[in-house]
N, C-alpha and C. Protein backbone atom coordinates (compact mmCIF):
# COMPACT_ATOMS: atom_id res chain seq x y z
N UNK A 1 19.32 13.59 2.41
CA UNK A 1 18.91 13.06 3.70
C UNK A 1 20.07 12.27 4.30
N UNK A 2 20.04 12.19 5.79
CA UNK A 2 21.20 11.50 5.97
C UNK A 2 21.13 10.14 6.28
N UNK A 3 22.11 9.61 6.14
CA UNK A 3 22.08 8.17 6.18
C UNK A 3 22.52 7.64 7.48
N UNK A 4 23.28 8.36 7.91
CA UNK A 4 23.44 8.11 9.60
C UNK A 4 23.65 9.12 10.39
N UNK A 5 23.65 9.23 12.05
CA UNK A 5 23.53 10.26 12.38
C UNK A 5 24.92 10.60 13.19
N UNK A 6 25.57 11.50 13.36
CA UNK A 6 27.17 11.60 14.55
C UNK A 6 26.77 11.85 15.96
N UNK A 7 27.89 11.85 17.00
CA UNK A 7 27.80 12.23 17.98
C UNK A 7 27.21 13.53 18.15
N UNK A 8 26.16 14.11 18.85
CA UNK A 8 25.60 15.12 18.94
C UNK A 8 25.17 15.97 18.02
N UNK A 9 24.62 14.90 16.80
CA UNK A 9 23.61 15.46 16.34
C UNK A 9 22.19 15.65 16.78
N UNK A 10 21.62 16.94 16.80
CA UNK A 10 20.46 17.10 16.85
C UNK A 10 19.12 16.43 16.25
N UNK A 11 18.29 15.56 16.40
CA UNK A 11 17.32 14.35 15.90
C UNK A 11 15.92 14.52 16.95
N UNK A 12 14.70 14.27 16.09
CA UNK A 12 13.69 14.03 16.70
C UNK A 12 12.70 12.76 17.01
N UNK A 13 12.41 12.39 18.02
CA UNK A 13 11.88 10.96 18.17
C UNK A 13 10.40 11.04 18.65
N UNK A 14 9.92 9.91 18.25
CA UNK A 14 8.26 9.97 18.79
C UNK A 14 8.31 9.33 20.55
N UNK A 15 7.59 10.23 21.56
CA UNK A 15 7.67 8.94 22.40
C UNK A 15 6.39 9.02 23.15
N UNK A 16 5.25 8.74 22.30
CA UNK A 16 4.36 8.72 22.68
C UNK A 16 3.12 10.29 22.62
N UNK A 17 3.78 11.12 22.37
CA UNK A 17 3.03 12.56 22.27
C UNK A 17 2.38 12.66 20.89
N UNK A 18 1.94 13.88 21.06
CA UNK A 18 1.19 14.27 19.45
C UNK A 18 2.27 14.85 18.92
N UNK A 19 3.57 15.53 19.35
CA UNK A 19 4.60 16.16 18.60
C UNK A 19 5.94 15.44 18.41
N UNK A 20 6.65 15.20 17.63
CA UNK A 20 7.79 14.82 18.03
C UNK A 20 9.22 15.73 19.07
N UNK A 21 9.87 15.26 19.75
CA UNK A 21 10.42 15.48 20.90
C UNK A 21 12.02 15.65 20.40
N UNK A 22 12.20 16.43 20.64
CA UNK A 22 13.64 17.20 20.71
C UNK A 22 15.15 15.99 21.42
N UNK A 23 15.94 15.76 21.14
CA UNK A 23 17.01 15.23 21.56
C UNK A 23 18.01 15.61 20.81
N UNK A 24 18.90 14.64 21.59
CA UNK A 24 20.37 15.13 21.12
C UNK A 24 21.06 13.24 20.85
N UNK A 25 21.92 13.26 19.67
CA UNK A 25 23.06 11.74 20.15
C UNK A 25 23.83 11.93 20.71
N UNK A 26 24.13 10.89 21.91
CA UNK A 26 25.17 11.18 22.44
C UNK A 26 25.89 9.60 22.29
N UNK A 27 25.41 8.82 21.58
CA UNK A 27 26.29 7.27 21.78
C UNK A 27 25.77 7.05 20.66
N UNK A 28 26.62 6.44 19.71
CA UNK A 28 26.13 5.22 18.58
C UNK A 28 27.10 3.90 18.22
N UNK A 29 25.97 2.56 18.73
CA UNK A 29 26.57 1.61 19.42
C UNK A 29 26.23 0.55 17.91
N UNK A 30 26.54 -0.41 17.99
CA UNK A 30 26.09 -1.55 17.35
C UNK A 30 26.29 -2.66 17.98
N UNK A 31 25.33 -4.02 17.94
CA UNK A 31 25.72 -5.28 18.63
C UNK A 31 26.56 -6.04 18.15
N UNK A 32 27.27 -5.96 17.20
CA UNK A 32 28.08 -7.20 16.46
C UNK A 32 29.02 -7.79 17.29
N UNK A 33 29.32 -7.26 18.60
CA UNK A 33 30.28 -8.18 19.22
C UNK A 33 29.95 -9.07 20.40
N UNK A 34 28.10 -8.66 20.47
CA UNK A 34 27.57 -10.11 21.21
C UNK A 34 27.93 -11.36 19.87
N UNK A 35 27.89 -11.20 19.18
CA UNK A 35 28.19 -12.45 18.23
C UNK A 35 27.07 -13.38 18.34
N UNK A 36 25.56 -12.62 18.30
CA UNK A 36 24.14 -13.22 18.34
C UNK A 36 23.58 -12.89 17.25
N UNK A 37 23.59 -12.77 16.00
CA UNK A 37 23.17 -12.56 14.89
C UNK A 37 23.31 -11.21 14.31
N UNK A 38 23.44 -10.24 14.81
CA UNK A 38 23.16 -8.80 14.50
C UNK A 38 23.62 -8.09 13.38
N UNK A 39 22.55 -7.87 12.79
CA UNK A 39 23.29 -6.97 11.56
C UNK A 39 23.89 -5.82 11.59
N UNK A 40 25.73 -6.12 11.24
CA UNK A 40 27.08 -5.16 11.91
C UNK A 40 26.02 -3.49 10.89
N UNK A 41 25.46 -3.58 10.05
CA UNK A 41 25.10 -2.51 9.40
C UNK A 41 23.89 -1.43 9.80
N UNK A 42 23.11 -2.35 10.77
CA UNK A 42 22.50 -1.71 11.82
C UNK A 42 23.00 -0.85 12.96
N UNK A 43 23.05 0.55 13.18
CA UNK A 43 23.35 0.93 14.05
C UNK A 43 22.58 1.70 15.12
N UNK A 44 22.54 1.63 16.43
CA UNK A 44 21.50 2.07 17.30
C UNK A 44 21.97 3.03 18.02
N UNK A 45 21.30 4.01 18.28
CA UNK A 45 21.68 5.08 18.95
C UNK A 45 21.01 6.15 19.88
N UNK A 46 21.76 6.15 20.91
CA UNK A 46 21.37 6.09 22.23
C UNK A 46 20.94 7.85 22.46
N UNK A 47 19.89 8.76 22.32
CA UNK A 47 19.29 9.94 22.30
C UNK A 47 19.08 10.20 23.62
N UNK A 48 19.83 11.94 24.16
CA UNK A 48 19.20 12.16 25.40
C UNK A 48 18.21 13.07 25.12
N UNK A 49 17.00 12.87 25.83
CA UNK A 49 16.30 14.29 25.97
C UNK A 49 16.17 14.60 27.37
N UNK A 50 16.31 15.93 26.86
CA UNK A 50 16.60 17.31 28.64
C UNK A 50 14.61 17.39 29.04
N UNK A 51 14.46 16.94 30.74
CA UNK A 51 13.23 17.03 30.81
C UNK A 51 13.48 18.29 32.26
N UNK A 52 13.14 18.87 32.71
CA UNK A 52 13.16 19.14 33.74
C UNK A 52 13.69 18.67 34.75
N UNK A 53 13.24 17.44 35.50
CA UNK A 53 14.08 16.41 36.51
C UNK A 53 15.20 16.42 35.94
N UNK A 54 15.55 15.32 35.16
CA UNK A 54 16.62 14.22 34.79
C UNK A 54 16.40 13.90 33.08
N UNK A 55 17.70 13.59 32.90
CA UNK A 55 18.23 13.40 31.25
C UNK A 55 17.11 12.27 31.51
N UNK A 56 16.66 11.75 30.03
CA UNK A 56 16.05 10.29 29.82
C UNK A 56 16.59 10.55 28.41
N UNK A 57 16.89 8.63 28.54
CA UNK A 57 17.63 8.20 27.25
C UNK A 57 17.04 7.18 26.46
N UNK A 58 16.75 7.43 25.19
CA UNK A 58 16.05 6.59 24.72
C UNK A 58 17.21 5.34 23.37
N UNK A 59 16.75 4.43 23.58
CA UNK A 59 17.41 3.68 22.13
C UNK A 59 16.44 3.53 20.68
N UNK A 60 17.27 3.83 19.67
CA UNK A 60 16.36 3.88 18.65
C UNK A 60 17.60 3.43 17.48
N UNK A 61 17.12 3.33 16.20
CA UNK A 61 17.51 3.09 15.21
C UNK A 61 17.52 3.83 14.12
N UNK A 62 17.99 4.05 13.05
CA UNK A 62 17.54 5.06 12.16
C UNK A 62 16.10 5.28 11.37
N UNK A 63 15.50 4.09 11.58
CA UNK A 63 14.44 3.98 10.94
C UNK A 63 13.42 5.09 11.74
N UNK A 64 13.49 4.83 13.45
CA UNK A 64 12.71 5.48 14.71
C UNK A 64 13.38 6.96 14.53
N UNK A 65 14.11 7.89 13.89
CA UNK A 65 14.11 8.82 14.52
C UNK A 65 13.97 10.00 12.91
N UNK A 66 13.84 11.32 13.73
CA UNK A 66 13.09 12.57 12.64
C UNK A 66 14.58 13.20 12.60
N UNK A 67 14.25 13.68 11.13
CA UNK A 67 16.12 15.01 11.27
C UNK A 67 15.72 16.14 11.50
N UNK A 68 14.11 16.59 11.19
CA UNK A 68 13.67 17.78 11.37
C UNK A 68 12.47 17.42 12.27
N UNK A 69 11.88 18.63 13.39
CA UNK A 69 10.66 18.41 14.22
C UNK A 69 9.47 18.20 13.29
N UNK A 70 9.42 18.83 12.22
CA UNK A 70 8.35 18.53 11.00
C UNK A 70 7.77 17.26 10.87
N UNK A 71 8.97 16.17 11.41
CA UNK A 71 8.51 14.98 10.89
C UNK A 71 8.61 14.88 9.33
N UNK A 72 8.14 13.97 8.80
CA UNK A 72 8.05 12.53 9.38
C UNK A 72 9.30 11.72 10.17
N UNK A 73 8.92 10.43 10.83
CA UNK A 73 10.08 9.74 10.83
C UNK A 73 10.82 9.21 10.03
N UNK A 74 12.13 8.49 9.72
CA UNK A 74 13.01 7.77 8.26
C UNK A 74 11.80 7.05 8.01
N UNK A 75 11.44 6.15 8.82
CA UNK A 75 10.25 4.87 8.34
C UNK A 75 9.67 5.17 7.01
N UNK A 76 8.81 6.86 7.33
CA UNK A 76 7.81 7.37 6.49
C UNK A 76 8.03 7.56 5.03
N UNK A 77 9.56 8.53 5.66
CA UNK A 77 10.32 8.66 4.26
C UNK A 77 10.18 8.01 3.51
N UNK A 78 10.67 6.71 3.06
CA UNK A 78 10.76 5.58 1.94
C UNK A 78 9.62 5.42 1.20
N UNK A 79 9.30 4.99 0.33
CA UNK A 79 8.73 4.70 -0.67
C UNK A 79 7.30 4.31 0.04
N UNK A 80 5.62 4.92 -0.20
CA UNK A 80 5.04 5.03 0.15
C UNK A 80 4.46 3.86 -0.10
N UNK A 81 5.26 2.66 -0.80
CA UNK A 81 4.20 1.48 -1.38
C UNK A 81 4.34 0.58 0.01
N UNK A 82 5.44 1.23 0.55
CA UNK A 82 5.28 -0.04 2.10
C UNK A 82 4.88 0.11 2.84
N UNK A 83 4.27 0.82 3.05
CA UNK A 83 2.69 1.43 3.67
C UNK A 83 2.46 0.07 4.69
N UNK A 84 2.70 -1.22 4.78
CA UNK A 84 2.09 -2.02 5.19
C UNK A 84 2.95 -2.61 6.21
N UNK A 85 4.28 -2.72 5.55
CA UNK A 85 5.58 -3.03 6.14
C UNK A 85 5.88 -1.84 7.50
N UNK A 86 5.51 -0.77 7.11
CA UNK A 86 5.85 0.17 7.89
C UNK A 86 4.92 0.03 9.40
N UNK A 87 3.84 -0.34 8.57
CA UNK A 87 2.85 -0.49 10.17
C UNK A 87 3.33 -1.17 10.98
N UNK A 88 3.44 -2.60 10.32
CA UNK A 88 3.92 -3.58 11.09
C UNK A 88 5.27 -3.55 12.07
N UNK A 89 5.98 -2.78 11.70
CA UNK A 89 7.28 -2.21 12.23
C UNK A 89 6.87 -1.33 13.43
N UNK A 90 6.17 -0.59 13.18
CA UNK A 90 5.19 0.58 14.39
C UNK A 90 4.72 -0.52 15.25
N UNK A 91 3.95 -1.14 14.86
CA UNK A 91 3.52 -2.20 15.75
C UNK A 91 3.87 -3.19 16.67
N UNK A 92 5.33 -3.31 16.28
CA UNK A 92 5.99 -3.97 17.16
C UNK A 92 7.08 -3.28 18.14
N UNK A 93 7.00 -1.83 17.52
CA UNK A 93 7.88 -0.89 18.92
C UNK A 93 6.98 -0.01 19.30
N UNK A 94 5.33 -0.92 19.22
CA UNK A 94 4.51 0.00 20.34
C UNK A 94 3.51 1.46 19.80
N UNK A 95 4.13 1.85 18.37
CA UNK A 95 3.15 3.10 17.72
C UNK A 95 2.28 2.85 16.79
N UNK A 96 1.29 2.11 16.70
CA UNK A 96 0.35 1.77 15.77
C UNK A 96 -0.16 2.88 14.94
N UNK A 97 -0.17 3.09 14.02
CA UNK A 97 -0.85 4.17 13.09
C UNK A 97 -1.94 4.01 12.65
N UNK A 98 -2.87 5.31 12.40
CA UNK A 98 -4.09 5.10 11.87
C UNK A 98 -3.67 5.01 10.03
N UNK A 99 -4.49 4.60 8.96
CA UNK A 99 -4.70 4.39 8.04
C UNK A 99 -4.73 6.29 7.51
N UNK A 100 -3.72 6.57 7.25
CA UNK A 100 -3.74 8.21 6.46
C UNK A 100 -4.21 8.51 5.27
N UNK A 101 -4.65 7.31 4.42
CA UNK A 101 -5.05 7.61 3.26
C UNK A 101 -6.72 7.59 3.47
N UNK A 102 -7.18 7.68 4.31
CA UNK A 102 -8.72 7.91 4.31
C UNK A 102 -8.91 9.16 5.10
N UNK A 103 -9.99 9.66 5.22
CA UNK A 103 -10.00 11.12 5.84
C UNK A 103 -11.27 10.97 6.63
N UNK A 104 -11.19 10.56 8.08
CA UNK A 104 -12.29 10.02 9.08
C UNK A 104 -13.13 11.30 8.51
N UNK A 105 -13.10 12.44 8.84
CA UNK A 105 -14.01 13.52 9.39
C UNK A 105 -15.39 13.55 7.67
N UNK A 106 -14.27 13.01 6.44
CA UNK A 106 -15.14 13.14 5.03
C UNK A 106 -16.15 12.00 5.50
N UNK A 107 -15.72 11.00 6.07
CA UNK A 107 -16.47 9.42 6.02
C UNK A 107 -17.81 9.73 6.86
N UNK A 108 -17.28 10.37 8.20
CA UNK A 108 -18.71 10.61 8.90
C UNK A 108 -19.77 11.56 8.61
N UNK A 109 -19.15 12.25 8.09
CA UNK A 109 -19.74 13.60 7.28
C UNK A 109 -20.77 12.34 5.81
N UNK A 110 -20.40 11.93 5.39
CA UNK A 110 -20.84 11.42 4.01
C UNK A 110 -21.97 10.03 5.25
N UNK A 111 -21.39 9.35 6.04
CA UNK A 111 -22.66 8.62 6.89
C UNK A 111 -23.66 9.63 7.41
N UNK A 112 -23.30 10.48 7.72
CA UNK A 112 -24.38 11.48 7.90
C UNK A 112 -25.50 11.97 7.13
N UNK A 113 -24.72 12.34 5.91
CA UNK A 113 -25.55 12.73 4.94
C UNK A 113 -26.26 11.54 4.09
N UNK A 114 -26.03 10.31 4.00
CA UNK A 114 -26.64 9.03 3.92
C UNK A 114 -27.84 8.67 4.51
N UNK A 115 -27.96 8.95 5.95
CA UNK A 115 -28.50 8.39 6.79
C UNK A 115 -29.92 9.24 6.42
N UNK A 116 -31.39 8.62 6.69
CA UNK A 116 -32.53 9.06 6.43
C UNK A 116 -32.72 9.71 7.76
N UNK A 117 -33.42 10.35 8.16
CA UNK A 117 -34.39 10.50 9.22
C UNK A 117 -35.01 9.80 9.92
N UNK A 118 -35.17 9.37 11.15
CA UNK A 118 -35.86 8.36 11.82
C UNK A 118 -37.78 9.25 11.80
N UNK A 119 -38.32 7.78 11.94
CA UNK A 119 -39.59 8.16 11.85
C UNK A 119 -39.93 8.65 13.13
N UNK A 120 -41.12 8.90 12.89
CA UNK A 120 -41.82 9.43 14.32
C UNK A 120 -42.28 8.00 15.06
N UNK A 121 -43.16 6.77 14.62
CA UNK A 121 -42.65 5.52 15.37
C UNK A 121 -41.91 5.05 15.97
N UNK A 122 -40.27 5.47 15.39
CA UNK A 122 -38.71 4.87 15.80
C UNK A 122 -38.78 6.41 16.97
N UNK A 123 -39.06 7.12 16.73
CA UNK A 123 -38.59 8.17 18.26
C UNK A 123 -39.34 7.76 19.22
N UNK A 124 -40.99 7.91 18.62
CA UNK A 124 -41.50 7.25 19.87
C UNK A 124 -41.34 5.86 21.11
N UNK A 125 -40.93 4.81 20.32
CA UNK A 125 -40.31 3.52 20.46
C UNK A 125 -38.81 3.61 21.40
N UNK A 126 -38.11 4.45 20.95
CA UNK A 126 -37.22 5.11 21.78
C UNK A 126 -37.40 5.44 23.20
N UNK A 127 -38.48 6.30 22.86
CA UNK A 127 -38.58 7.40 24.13
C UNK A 127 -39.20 6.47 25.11
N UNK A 128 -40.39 5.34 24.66
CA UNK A 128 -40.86 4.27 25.38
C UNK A 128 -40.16 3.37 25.96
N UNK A 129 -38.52 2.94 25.17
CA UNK A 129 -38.05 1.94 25.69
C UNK A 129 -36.79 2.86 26.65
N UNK A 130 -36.82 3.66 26.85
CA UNK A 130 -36.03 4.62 27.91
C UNK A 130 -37.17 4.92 28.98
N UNK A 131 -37.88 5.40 28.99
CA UNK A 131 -39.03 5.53 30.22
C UNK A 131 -38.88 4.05 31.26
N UNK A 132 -39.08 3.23 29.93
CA UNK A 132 -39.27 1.85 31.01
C UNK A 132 -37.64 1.12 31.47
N UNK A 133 -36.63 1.98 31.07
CA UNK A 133 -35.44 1.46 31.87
C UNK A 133 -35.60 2.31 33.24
N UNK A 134 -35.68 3.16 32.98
CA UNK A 134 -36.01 3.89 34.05
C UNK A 134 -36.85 4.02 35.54
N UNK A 135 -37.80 3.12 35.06
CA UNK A 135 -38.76 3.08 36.04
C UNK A 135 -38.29 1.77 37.12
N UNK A 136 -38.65 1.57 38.23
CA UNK A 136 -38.82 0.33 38.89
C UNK A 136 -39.80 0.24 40.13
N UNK A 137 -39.88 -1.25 39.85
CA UNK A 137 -40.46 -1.87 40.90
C UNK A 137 -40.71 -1.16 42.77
N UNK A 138 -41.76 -1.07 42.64
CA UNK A 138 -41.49 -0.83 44.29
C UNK A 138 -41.25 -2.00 45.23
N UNK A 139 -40.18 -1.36 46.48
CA UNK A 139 -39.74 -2.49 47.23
C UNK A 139 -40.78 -2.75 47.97
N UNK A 140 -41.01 -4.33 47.96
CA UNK A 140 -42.09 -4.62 49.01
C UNK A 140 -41.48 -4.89 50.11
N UNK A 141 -41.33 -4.69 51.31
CA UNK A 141 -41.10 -4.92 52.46
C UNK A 141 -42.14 -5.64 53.64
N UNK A 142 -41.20 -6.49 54.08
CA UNK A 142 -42.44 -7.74 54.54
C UNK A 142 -42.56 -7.10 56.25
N UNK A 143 -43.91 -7.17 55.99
CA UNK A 143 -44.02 -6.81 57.58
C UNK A 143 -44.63 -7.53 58.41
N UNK A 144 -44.68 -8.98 57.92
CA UNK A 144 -45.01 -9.97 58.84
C UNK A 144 -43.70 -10.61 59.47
N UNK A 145 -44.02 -10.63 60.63
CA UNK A 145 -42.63 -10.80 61.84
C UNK A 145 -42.84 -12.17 62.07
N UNK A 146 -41.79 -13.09 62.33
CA UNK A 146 -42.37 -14.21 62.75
C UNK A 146 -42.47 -14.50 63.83
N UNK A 147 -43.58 -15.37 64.41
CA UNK A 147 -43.96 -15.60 65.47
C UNK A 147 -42.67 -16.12 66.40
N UNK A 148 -43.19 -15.73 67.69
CA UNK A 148 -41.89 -15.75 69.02
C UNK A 148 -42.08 -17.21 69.35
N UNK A 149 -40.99 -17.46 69.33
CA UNK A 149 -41.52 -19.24 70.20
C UNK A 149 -40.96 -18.62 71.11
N UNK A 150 -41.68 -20.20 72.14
CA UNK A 150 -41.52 -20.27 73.79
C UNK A 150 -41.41 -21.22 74.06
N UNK A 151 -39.72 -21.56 74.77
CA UNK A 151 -39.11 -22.72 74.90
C UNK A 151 -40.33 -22.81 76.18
N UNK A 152 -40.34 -24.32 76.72
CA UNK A 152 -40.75 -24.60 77.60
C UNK A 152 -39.66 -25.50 78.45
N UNK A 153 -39.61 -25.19 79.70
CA UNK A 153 -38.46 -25.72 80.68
C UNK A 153 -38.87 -27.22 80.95
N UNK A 154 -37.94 -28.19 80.84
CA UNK A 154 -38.41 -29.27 81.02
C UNK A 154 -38.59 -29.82 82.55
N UNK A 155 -39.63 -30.54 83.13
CA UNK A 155 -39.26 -30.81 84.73
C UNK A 155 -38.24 -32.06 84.76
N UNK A 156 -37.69 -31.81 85.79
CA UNK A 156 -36.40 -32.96 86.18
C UNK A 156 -36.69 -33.80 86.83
């Protein structure tokens, strides 16, 4: 696997889709000469992808990007015990992950098959307390007018 990537290597990045997205490097920069803490061993690198309109360029790190469209990202790669570390990292550049070691579709499937039957009371009770959202009040409309006054002109 590689450990870093060259000028115009071919790399895949997440940016938001269900697939990962095709680019190219075309810059790999590092901050060490703001002289603001940066680790010189970190290096970031600047990916174009070709859209139709206009190039868009994304910044990423080695951790953020795929060598093959297959996926995974580097993140994933590493040792599966940081499972936790890794989220948290997603989480703060915006890709939250679901929990992969459970399998939603077994869980609802198994609440399903858990679950009893509702009685014929609980349907009926149902069907009663839906009828009566349903229904309303008739508008009463007032049809008493109020009486006309009649100024009276005063004499002078």
């Amino acid at each position: 696997m590689n450990k870093e990537y060259a000028i115009k290597s071919k790399v895949w990045i997440h940016i938001g889709e269900r697939k990962l997205v095709e680019g190219r490097v075309v810059e790999v920069i590092d901050l060490e000469h703001l002289k603001e803490g940066h680790n010189p061993d970190r290096e970031l690198y600047i990916i174009e992808l070709k859209t139709g309109i206009d190039d868009v360029y994304e910044v990423r790190d080695f951790d953020q990007i795929s060598p093959d469209a297959a996926g995974p990202i580097n993140l994933f790669r590493k040792d599966r015990t940081e499972h936790v570390k890794n989220n948290r990292l997603l989480k703060k550049i915006g890709m939250p992950i679901p929990n992969v070691e459970s399998n939603v579709l077994l869980e609802i499937s198994n609440e399903l098959d858990n679950d009893s039957e509702p009685t014929a009371a609980e349907i009926h009770a149902a069907i009663d307390q839906s009828l009566k959202g349903t229904t309303h009040e008739p508008l009463n409309l007032s049809n008493d007018k109020p009486k006309r006054r009649y100024f009276k002109k005063k004499k002078a």
